[in-house]
Protein backbone atom coordinates (compact mmCIF):
# COMPACT_ATOMS: atom_id res chain seq x y z
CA UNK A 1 11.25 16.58 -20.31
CA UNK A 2 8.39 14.92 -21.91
CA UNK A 3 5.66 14.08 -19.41
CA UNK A 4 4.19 11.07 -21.51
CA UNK A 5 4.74 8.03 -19.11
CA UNK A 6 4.83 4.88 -20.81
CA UNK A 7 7.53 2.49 -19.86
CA UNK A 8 7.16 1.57 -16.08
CA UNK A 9 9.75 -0.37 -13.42
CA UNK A 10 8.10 -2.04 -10.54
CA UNK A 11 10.64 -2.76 -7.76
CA UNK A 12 9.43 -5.72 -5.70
CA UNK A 13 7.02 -7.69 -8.37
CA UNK A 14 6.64 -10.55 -6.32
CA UNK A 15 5.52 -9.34 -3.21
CA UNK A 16 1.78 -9.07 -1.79
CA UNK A 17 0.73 -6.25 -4.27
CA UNK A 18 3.63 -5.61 -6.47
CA UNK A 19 1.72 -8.32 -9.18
CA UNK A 20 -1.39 -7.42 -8.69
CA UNK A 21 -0.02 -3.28 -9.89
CA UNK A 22 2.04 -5.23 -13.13
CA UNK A 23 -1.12 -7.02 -13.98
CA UNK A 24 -2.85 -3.51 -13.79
CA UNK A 25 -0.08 -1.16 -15.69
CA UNK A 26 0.29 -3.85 -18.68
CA UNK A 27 -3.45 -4.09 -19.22
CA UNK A 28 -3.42 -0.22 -18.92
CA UNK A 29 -1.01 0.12 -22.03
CA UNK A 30 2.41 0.68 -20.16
CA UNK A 31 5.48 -1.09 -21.44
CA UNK A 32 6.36 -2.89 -17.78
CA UNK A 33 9.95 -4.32 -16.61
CA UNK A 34 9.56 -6.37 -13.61
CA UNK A 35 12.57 -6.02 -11.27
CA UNK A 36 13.34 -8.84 -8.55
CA UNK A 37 15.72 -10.10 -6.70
CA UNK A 38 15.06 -13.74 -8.47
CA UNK A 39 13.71 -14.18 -11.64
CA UNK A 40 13.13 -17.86 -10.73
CA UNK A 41 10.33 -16.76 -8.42
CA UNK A 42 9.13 -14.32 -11.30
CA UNK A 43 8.29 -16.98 -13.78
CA UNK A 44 4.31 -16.27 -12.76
CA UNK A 45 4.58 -12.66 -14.09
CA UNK A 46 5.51 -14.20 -17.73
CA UNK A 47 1.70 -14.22 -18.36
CA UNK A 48 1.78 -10.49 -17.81
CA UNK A 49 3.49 -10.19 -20.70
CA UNK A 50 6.28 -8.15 -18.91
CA UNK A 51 10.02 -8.00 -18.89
CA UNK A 52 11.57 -9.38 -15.81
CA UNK A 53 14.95 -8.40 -14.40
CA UNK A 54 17.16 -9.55 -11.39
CA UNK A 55 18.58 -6.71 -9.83
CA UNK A 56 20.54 -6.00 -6.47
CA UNK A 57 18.65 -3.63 -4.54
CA UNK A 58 21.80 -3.05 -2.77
CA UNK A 59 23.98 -2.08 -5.76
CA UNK A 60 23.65 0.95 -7.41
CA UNK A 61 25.14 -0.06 -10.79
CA UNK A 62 22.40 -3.11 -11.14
CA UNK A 63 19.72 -0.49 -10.24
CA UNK A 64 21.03 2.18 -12.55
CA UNK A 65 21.31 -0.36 -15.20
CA UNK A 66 17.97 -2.12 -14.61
CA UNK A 67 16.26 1.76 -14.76
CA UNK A 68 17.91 3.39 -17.89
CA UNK A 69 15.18 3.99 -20.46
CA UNK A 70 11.81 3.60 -17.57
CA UNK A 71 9.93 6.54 -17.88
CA UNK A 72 8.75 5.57 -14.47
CA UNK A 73 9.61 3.18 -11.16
CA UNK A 74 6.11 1.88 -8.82
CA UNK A 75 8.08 0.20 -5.62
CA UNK A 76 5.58 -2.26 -4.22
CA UNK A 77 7.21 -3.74 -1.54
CA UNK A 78 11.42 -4.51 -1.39
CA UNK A 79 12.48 -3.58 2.35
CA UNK A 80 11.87 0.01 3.00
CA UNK A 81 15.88 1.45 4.19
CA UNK A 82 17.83 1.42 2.37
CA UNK A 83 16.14 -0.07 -0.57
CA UNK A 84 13.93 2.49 -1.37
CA UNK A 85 16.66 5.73 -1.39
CA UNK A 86 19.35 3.22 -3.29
CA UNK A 87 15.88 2.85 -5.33
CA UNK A 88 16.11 6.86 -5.77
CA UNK A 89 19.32 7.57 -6.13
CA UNK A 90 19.96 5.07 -9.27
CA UNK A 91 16.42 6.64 -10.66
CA UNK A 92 18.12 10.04 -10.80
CA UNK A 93 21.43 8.49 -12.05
CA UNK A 94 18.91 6.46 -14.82
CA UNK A 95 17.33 9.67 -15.74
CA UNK A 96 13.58 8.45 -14.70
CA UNK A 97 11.60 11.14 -14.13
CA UNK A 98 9.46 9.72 -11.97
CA UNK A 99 8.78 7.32 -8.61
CA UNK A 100 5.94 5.94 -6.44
CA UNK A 101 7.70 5.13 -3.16
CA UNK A 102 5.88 1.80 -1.51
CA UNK A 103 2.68 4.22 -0.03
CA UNK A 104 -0.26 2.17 0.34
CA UNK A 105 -1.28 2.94 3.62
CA UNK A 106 -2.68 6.12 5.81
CA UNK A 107 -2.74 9.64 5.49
CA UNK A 108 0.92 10.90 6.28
CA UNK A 109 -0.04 14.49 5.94
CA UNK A 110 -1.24 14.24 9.37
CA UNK A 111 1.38 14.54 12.26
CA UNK A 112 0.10 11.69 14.39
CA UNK A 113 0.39 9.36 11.44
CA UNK A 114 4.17 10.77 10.70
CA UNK A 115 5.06 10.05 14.66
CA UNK A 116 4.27 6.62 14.15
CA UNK A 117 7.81 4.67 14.26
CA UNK A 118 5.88 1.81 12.31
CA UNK A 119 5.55 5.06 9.95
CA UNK A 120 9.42 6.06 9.88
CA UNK A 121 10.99 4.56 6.84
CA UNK A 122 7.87 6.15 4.91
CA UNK A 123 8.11 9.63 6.26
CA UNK A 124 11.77 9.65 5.46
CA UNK A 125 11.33 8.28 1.81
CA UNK A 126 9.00 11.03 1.16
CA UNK A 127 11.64 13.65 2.60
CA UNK A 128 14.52 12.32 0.78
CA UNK A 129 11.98 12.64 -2.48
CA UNK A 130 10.76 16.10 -1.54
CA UNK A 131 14.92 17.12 -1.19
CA UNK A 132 15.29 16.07 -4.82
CA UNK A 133 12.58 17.40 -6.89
CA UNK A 134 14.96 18.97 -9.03
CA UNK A 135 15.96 15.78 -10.08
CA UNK A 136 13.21 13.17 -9.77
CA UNK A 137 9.60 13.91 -9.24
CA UNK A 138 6.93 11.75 -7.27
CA UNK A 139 3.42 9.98 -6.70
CA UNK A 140 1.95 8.65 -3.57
CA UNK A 141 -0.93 6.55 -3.51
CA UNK A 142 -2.64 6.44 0.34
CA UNK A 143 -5.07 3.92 0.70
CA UNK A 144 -5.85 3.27 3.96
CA UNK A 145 -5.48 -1.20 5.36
CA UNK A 146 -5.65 -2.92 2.16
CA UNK A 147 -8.73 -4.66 2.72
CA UNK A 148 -8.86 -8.13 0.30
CA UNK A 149 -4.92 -8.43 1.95
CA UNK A 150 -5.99 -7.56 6.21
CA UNK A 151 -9.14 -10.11 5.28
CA UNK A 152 -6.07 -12.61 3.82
CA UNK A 153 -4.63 -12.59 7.62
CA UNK A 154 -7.61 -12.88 9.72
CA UNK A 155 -7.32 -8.92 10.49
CA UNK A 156 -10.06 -6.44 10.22
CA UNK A 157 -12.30 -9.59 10.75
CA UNK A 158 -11.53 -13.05 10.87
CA UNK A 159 -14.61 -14.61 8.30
CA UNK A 160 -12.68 -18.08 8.21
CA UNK A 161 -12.28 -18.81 11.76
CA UNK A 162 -15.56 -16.92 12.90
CA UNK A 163 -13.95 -14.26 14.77
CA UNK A 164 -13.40 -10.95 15.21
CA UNK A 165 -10.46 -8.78 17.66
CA UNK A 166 -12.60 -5.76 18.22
CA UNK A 167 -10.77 -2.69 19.07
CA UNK A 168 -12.12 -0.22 21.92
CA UNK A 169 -15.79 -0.01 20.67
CA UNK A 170 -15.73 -1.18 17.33
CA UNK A 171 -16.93 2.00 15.21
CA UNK A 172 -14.11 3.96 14.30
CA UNK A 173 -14.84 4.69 11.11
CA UNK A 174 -11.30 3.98 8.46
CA UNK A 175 -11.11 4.08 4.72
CA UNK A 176 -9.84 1.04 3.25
CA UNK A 177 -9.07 -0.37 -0.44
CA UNK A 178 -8.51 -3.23 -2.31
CA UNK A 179 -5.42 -4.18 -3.98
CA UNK A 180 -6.89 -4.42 -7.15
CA UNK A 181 -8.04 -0.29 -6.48
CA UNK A 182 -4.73 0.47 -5.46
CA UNK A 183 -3.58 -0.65 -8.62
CA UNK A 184 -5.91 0.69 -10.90
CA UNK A 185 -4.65 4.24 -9.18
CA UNK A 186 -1.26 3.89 -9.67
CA UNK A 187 -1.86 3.15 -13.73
CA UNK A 188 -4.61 6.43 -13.27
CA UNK A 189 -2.27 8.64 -11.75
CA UNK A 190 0.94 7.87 -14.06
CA UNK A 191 -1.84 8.18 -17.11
CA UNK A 192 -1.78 11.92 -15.87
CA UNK A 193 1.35 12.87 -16.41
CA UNK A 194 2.56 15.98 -15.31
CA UNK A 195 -0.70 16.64 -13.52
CA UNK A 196 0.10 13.67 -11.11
CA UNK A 197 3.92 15.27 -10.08
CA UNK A 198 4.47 15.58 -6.77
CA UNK A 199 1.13 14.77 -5.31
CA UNK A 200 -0.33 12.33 -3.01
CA UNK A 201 -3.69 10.46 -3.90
CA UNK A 202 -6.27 9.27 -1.28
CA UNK A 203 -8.04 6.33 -2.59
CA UNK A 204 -10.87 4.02 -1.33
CA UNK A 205 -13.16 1.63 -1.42
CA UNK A 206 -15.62 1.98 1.56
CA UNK A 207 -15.50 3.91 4.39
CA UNK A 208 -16.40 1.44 6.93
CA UNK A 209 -16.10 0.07 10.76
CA UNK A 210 -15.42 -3.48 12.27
CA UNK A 211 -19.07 -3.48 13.43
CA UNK A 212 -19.85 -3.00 9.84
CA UNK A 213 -17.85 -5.50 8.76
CA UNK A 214 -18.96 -8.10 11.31
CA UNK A 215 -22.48 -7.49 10.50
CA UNK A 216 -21.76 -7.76 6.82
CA UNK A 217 -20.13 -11.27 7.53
CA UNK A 218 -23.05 -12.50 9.38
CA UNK A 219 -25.00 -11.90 6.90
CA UNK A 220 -23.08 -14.04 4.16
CA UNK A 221 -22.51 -16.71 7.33
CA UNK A 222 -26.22 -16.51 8.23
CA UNK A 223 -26.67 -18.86 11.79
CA UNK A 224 -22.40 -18.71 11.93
CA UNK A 225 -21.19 -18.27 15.82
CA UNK A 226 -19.18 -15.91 16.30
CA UNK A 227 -16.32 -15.29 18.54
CA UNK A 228 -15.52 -11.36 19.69
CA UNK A 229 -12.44 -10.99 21.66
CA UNK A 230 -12.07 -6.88 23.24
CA UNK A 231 -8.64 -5.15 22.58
CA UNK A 232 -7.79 -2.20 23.78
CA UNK A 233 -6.33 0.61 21.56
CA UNK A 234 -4.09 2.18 24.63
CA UNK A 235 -3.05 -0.86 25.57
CA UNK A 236 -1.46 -1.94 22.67
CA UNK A 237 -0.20 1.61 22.45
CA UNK A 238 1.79 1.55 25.63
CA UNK A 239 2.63 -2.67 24.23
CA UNK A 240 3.99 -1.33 21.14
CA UNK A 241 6.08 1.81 22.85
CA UNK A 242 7.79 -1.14 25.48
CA UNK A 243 8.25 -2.85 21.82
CA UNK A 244 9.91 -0.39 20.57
CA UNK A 245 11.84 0.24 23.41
CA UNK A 246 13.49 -3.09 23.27
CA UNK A 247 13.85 -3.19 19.37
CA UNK A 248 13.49 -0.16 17.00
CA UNK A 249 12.45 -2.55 13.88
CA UNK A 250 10.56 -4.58 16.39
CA UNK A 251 8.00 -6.38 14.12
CA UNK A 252 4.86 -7.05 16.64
CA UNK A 253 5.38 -3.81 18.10
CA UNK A 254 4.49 -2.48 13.95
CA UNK A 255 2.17 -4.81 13.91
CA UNK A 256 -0.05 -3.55 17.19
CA UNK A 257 1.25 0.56 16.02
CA UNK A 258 -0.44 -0.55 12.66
CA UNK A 259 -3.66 -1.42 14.40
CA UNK A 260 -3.40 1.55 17.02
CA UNK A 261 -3.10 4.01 13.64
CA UNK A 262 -6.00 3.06 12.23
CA UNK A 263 -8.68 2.02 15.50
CA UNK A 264 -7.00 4.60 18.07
CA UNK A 265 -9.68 7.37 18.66
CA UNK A 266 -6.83 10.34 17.98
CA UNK A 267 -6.00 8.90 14.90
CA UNK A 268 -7.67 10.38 11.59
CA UNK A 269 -7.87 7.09 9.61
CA UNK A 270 -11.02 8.15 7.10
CA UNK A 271 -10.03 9.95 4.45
CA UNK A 272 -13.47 12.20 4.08
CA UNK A 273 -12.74 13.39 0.69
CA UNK A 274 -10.54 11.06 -1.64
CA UNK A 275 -9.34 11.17 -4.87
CA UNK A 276 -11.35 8.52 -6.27
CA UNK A 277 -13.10 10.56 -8.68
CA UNK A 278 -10.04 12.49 -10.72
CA UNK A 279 -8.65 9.39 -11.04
CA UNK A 280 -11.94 7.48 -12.52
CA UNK A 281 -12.54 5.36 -9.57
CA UNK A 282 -15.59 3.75 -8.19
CA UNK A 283 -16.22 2.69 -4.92
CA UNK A 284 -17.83 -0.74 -3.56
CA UNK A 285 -21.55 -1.29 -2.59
CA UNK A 286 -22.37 -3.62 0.07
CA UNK A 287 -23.40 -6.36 -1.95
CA UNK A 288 -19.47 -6.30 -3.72
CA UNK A 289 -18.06 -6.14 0.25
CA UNK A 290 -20.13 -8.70 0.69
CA UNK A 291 -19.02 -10.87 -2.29
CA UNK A 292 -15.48 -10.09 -1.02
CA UNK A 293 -16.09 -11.10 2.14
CA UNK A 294 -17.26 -14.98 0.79
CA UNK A 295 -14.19 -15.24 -0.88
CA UNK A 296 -12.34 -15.48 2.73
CA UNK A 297 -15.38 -17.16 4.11
């Protein structure tokens, strides 16, 4: 099996990172097909100079036949179960060699991070990959909260509205990455070849805190009040378990298990050593958080 990657399936190209990653691989060199679930709300990827196709993610014959000929499949985003193992199984039945299961996120080598039921869905993608690497093999790119997005919704810091939900003390330290990072990985790690099969790739852009980021933001809102509400890590813990409880899928109680995974003091949630340099990635200086930061101002 030839490990020259050059013709690349992204599975959810519509979503909150899945153009962002096409805009990356097709200005990297890589042949891209754009699979959705409507090519009407594709049309923007056209630019990209990509080849869109509306697939089923729930039909394994519009998978298969979506897949035949990619040398590769990036899943950004589609529903986690059972999209992403119908996702595999057609891959194998294509004859693509190789998948990036939807990733982004923390450090699941860590057994705190795998407990997490906002966590689930990942842990058993990567399984179900692991049980078939005689047949497929597999990338994962860990990136920590994708920063430019958690700025998007008023998380990490709230630079629009002057605010900030400060968890326990403020200065856990937590690597984070921008989308644009996250994409230039992926496109670094498939240009590797073999030497990226079965591996997992800790990216980043800053290692940072919310005090950090709160003092950076005052800075480019010089004389700006600001509003800091407390929030408790345990709290939302015990919030989320009672969530859960109630609702396996329940979406706030993800949303709070989210937070508690990166702010909760037992949680490893910076990455010390990353990647960054094997894959010929830089990090940000404060003056480029800062110019982030304006851009949500």
């Amino acid at each position: 099996m030839s490990s020259l990657i050059k013709k690349v399936a992204v599975a959810g190209a519509t979503g909150n990172t899945g153009p962002t990653v096409i805009k990356t691989l097709s200005a990297s060199g890589f042949e891209v097909t754009a699979l959705t679930r409507s090519t009407a709300k594709a049309k923007s990827l056209l630019s990209f100079d990509v080849k869109i196709v509306e697939v089923d993610y729930l039909s394994h014959d519009s998978l298969v036949s979506a897949l035949r000929g990619s040398d590769a499949i990036v899943v950004c985003g589609v529903g986690m179960l059972p999209e992403q193992i119908n996702l595999i199984d057609a891959a194998i039945a294509a004859g693509v060699p190789r998948f990036l299961p939807a990733d982004f996120g923390g450090d699941l080598t860590i057994p705190l991070h795998r407990a997490l039921n906002v966590n689930r869905d990942k842990v058993a993608t990567e399984e179900y990959l692991q049980q078939h690497e005689s047949s497929i093999s597999h990338t994962s790119i860990r990136t920590g909260p994708l920063l430019d997005f958690c700025l998007s919704r008023g998380v990490l810091v709230n630079i629009k509205d002057r605010s900030v939900i400060l968890f326990d003390s403020g200065d856990k330290h937590f690597s984070t990455t921008t989308i644009a990072t996250a994409g230039a990985a992926v496109a670094a790690a498939l240009k590797m070849g073999d030497k990226s099969k079965n591996r997992a790739f800790k990216v980043q852009d800053i290692v940072t805190t919310q005090n950090e980021l709160l003092r950076l933001s005052k800075e480019v809102l010089p004389g700006a009040e600001w509003t800091v509400k407390p929030a408790s890590t345990e709290d939302m813990a015990n919030k989320a378990n009672e969530a859960f409880k109630l609702d396996p899928n329940s979406r706030m109680g993800s949303v709070m298990q989210k937070a508690v995974g990166v702010f909760g003091a037992e949680y490893i949630s910076d990455f010390g050593m990353s990647d960054n340099a094997e894959l010929g990635l830089r990090t940000m200086d404060e003056t480029q958080v800062k110019e982030l930061l304006r851009k949500f101002a």
